[in-house]
N, C-alpha and C. Protein backbone atom coordinates (compact mmCIF):
# COMPACT_ATOMS: atom_id res chain seq x y z
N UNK A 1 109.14 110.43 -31.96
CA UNK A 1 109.38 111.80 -31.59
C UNK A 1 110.61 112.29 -32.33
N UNK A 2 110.54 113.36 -32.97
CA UNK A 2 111.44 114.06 -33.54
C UNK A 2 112.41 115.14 -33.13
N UNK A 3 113.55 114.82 -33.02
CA UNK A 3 114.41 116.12 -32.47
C UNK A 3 114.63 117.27 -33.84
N UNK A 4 114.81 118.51 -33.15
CA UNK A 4 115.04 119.66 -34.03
C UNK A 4 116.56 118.88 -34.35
N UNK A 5 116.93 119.81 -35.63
CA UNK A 5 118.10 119.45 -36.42
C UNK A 5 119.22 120.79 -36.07
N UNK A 6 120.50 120.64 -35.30
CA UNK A 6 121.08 121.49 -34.91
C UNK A 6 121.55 122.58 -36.15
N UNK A 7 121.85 123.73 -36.20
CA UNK A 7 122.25 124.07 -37.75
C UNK A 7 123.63 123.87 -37.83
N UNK A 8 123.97 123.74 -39.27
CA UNK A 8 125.43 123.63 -39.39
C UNK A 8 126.57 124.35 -38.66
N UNK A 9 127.65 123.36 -38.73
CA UNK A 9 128.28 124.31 -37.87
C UNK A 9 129.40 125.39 -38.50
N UNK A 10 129.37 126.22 -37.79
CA UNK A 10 129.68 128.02 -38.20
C UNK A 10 128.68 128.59 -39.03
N UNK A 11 127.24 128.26 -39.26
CA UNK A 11 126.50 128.78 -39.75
C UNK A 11 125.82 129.86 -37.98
N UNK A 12 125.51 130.69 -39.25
CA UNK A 12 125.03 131.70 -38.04
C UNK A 12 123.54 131.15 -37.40
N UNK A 13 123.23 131.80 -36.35
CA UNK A 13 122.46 131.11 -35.53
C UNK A 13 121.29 132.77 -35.22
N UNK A 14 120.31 132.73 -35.65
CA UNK A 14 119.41 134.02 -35.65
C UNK A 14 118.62 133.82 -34.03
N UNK A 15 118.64 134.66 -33.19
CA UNK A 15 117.85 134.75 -32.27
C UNK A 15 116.78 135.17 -32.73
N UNK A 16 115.54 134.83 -32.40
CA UNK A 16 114.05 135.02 -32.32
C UNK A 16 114.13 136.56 -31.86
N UNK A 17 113.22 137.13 -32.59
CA UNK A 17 112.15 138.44 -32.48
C UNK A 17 111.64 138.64 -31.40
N UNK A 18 111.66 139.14 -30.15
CA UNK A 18 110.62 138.73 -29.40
C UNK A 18 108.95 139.47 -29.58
N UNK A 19 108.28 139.42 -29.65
CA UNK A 19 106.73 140.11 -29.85
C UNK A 19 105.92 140.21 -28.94
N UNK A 20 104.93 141.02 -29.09
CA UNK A 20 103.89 141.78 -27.72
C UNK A 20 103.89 140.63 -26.61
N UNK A 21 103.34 139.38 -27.77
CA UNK A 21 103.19 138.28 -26.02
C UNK A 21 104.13 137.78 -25.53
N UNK A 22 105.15 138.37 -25.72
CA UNK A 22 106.54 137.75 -25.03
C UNK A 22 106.70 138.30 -24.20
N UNK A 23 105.94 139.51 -23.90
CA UNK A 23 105.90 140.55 -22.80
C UNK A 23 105.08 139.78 -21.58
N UNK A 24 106.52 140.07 -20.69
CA UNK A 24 105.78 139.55 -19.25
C UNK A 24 105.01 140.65 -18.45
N UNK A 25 104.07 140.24 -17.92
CA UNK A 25 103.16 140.68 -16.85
C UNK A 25 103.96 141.32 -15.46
N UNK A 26 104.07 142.49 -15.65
CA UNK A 26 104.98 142.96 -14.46
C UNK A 26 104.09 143.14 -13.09
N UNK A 27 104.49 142.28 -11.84
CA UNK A 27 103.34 142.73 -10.83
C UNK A 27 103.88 143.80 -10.02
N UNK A 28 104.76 144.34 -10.01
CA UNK A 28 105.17 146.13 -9.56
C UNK A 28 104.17 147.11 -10.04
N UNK A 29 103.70 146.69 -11.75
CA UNK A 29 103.60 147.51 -12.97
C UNK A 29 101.54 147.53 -12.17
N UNK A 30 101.29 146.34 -12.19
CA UNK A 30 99.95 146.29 -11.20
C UNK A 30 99.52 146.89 -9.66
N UNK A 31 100.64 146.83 -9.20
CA UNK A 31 100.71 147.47 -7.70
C UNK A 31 100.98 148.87 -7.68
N UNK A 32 101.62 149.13 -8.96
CA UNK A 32 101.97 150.78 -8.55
C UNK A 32 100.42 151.30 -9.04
N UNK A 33 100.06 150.68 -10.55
CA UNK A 33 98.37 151.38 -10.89
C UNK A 33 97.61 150.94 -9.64
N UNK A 34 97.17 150.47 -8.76
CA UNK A 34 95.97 150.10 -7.65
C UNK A 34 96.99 151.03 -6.39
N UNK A 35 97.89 151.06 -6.51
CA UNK A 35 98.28 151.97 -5.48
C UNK A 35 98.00 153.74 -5.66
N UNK A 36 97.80 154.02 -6.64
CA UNK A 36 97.49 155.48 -7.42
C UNK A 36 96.07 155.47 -7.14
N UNK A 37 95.39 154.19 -8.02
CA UNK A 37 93.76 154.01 -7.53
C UNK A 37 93.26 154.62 -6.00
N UNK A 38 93.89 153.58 -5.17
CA UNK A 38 93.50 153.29 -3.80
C UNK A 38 94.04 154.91 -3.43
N UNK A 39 95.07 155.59 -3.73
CA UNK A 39 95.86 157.14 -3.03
C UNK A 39 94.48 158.12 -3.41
N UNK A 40 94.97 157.53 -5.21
CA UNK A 40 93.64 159.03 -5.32
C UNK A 40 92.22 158.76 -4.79
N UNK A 41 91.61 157.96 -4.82
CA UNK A 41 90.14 157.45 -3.96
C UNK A 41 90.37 158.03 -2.22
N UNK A 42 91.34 157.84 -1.72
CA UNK A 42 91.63 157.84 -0.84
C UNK A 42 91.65 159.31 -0.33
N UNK A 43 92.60 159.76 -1.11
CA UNK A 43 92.23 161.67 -1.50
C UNK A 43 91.26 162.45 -1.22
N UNK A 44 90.56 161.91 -2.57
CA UNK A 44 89.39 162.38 -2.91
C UNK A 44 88.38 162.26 -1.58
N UNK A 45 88.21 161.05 -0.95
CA UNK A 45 87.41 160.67 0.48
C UNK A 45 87.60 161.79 1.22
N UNK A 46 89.40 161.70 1.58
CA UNK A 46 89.67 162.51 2.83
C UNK A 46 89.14 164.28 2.49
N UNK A 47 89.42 164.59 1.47
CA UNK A 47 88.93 166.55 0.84
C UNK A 47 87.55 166.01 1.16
N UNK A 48 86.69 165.24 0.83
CA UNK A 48 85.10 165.60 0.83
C UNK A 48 84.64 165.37 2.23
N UNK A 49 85.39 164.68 3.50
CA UNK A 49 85.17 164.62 4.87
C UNK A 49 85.56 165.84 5.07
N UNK A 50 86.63 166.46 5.21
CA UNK A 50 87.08 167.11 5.28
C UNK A 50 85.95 168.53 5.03
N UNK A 51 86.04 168.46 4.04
CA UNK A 51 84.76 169.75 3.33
C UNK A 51 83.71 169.70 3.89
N UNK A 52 83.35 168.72 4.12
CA UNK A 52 81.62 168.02 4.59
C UNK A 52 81.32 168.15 2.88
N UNK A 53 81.42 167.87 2.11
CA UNK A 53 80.95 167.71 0.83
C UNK A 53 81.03 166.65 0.64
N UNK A 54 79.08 166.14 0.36
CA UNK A 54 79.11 165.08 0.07
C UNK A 54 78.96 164.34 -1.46
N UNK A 55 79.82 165.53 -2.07
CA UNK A 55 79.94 165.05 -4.11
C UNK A 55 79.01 165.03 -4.69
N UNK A 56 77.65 164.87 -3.65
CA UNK A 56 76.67 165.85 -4.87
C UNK A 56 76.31 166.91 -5.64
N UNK A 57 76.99 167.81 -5.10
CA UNK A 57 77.25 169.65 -5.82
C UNK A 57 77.96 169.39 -6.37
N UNK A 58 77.49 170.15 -7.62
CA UNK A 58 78.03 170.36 -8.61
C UNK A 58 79.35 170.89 -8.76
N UNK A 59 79.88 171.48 -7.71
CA UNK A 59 80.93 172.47 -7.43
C UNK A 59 82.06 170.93 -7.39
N UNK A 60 81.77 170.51 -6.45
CA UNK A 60 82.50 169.48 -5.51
C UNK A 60 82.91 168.50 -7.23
N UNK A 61 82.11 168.55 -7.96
CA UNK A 61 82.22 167.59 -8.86
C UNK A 61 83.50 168.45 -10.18
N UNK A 62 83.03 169.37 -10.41
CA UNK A 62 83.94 169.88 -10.91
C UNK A 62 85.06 170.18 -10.71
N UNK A 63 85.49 170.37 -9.16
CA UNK A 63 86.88 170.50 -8.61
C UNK A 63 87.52 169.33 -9.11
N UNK A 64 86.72 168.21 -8.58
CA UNK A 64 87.31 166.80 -9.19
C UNK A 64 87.51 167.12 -10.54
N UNK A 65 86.91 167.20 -11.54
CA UNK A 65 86.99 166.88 -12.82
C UNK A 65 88.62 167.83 -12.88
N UNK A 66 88.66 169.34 -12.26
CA UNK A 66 89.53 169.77 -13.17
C UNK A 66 90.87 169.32 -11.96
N UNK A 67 90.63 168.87 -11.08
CA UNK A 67 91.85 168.41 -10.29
C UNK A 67 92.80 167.47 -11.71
N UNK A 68 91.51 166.28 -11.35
CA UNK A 68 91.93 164.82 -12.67
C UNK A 68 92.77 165.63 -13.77
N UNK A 69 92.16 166.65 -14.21
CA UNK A 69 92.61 167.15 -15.36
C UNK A 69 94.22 167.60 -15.39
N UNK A 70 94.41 168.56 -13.68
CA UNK A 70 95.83 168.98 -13.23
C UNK A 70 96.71 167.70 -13.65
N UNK A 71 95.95 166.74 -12.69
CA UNK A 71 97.22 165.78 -12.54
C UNK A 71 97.07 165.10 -13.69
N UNK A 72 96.60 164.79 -14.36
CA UNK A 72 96.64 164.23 -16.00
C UNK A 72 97.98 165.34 -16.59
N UNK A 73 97.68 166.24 -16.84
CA UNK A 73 98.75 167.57 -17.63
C UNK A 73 99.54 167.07 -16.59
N UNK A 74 99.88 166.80 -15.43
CA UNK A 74 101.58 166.27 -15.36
C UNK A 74 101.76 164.92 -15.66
N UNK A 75 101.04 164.42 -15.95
CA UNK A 75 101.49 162.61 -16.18
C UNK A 75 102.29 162.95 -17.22
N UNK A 76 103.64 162.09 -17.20
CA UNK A 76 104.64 162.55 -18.22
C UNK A 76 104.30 161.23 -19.48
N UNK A 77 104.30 160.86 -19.93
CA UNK A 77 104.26 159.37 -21.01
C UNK A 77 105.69 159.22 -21.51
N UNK A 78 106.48 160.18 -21.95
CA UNK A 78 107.72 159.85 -21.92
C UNK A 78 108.80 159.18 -20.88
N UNK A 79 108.16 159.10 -19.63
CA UNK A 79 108.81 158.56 -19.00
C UNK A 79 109.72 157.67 -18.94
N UNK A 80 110.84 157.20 -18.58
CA UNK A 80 111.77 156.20 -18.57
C UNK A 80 111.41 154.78 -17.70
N UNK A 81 110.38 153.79 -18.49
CA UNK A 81 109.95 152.59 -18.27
C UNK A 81 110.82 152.05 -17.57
N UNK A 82 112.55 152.35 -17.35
CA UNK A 82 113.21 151.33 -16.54
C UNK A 82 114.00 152.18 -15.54
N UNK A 83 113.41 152.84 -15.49
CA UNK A 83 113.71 153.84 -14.00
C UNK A 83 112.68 153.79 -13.52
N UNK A 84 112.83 153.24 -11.94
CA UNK A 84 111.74 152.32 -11.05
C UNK A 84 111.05 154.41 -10.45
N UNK A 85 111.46 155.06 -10.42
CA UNK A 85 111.03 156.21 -9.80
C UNK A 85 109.98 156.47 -10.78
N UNK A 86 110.40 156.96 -11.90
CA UNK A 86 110.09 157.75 -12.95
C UNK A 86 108.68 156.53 -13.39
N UNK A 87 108.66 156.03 -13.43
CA UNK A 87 107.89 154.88 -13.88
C UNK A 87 106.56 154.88 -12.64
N UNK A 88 106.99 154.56 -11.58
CA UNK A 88 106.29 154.90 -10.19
C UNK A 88 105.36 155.94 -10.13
N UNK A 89 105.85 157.20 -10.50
CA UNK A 89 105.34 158.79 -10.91
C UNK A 89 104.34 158.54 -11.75
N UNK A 90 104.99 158.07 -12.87
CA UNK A 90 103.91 157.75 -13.91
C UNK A 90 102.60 157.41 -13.66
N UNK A 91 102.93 155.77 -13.07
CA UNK A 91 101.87 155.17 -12.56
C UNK A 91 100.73 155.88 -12.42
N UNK A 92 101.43 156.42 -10.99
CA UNK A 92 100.92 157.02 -9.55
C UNK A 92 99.93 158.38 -10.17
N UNK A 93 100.33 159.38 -10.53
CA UNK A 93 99.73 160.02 -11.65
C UNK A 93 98.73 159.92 -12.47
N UNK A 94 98.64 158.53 -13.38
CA UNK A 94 97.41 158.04 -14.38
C UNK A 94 96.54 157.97 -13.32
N UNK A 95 97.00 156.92 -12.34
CA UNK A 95 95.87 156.35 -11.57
C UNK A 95 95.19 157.23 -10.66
N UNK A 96 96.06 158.29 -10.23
CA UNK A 96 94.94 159.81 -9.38
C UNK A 96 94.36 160.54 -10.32
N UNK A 97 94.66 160.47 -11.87
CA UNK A 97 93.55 161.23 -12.54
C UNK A 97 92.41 160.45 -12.83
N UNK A 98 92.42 159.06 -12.81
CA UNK A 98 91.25 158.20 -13.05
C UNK A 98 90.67 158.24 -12.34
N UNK A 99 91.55 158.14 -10.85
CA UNK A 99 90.39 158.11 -9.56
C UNK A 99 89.31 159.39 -9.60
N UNK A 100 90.07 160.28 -9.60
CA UNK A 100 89.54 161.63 -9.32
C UNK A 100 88.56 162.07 -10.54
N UNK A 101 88.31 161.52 -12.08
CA UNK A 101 87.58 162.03 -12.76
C UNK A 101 86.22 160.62 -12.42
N UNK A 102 86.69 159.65 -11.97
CA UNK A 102 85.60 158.84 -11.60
C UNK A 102 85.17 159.54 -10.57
N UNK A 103 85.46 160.03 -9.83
CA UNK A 103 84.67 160.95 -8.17
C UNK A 103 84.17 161.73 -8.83
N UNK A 104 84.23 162.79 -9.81
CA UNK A 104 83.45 163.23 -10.52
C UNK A 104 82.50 163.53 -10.91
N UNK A 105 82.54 161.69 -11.78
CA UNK A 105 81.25 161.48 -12.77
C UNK A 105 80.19 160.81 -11.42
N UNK A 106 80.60 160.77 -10.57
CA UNK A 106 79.94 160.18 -9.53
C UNK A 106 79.22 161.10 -9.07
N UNK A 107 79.73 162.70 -8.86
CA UNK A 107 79.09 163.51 -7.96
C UNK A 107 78.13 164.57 -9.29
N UNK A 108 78.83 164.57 -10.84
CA UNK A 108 77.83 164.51 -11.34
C UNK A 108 78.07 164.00 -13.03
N UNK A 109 77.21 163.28 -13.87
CA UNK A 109 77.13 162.15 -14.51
C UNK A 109 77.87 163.32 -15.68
N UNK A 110 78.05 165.07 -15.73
CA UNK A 110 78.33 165.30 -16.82
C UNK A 110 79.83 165.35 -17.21
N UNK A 111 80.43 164.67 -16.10
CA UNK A 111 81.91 164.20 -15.78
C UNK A 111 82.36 162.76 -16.45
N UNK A 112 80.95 161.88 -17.11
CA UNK A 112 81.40 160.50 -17.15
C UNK A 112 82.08 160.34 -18.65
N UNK A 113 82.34 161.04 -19.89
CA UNK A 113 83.25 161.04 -20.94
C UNK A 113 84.68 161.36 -20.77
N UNK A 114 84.64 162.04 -19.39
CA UNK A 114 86.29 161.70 -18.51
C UNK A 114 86.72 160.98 -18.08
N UNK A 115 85.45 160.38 -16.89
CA UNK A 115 86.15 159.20 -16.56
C UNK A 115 86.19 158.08 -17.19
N UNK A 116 85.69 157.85 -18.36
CA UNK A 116 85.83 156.82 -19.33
C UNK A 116 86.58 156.76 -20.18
N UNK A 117 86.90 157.89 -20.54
CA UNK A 117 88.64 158.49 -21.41
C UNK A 117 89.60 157.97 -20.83
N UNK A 118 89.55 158.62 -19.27
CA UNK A 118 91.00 157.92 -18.48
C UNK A 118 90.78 156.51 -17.82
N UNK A 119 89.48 155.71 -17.96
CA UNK A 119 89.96 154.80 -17.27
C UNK A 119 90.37 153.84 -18.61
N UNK A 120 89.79 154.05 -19.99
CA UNK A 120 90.16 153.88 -20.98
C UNK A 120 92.01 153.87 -21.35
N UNK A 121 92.63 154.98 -21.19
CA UNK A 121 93.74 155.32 -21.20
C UNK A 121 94.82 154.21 -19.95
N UNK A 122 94.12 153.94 -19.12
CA UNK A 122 94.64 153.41 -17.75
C UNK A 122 94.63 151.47 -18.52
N UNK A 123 93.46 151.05 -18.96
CA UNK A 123 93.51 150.00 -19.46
C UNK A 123 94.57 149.94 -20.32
N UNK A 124 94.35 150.37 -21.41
CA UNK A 124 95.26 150.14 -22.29
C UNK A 124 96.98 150.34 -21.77
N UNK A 125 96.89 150.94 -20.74
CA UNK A 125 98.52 151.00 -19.95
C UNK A 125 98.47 149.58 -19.42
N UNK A 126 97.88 149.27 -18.27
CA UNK A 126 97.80 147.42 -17.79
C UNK A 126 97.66 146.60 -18.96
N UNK A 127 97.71 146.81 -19.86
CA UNK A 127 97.26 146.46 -20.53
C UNK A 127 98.96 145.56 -21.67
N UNK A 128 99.15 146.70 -22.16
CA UNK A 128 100.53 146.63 -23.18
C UNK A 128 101.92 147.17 -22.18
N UNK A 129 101.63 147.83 -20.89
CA UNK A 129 102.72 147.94 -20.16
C UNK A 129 103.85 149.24 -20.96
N UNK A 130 103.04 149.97 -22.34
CA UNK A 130 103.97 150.52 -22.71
C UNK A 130 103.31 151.80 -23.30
N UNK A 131 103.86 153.13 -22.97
CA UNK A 131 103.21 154.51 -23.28
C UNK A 131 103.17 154.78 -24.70
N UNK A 132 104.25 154.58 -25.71
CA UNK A 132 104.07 154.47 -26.88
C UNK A 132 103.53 153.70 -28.01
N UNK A 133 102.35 152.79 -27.45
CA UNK A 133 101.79 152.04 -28.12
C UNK A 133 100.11 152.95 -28.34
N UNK A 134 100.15 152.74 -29.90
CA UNK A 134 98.84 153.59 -30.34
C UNK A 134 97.84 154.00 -30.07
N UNK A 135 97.45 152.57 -29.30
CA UNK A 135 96.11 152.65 -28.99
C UNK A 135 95.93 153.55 -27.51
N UNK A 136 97.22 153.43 -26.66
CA UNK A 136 97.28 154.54 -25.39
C UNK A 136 97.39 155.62 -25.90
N UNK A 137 98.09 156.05 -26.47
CA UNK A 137 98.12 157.52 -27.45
C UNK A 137 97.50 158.39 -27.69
N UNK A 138 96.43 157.49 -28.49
CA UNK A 138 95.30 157.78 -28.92
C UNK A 138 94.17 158.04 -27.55
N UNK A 139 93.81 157.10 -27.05
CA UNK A 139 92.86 157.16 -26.01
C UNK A 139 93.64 158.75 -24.45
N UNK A 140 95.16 158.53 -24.82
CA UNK A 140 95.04 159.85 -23.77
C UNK A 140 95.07 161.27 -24.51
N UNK A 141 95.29 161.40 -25.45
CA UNK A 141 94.93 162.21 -26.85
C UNK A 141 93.41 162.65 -26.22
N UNK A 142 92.67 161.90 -26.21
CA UNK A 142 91.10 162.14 -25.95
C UNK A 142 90.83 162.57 -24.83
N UNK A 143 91.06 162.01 -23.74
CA UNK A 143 91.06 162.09 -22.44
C UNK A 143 91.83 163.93 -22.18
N UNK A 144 92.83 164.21 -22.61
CA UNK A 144 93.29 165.52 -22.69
C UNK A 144 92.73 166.54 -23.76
N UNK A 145 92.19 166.11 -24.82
CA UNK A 145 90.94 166.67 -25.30
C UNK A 145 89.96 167.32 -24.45
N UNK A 146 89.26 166.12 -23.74
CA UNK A 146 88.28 166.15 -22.62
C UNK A 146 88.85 167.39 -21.75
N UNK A 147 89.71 167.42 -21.17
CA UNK A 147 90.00 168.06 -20.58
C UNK A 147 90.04 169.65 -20.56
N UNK A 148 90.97 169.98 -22.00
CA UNK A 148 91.00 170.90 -22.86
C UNK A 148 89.42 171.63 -22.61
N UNK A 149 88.36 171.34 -22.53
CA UNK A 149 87.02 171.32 -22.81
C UNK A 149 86.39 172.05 -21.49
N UNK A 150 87.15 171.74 -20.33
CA UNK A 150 86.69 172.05 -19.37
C UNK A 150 87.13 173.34 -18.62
């Protein structure tokens, strides 16, 4: 067995790079998205008891779609990743526009390039844990496209 070779001494000593997979798995970062899930589902339930609408009208489906859409236009992406509030918001935000454009495409199917935009957009957040990475960008780029549309 071979030991590493210490480097000389007063030679400088380079710390490592760290890279994407050095990124830990935050379980706050998981609990706050299923807590947005579970709020907006939860939402969405209580307005359609509430209504007696049972998300098959078309009406009922579109409120959803352009609700998702409201709360999408406030999801901030700039947000401050290490401010536990601001980050929380964030979350909380993605995950009631996903819920709510999935209630949607549920009540009617011409809603489902939304909810596949944002649940698209929502992955790629659990995903890299970080708003400025391309591929989220891009996919909420679309998703607010979508929106734009409606």
């Amino acid at each position: 067995m071979s030991t590493p070779i210490p480097p000389a001494h007063g030679a400088p000593v380079s710390s490592p790079v760290p890279t994407a997979s050095d990124r830990r798995f935050r379980p706050s970062l998981a609990a706050a998205v299923a807590a947005g899930l579970v709020l907006g589902a939860g939402g969405v339930g209580i307005a359609w008891a509430l209504s007696g609408d049972d998300g098959s009208s078309g009406d009922g489906a579109a409120d959803d779609a352009r609700r998702a859409c409201v709360t999408l236009e406030s999801f901030d992406e700039s947000a401050d990743m290490d401010n536990d509030a601001q980050r929380n918001i964030a979350f909380n935000r993605l995950g009631g526009a996903a819920a709510l454009s999935a209630a949607a495409a549920a009540g009617d199917r011409e809603y489902k390039p939304l909810a596949d935009a944002l649940q698209q957009v929502l992955n790629h957040q659990m995903r890299a844990d970080d708003f400025t990475e391309p591929g989220f960008r891009k996919d909420l780029k679309a998703a607010r496209s979508l929106c734009d549309g409606l």
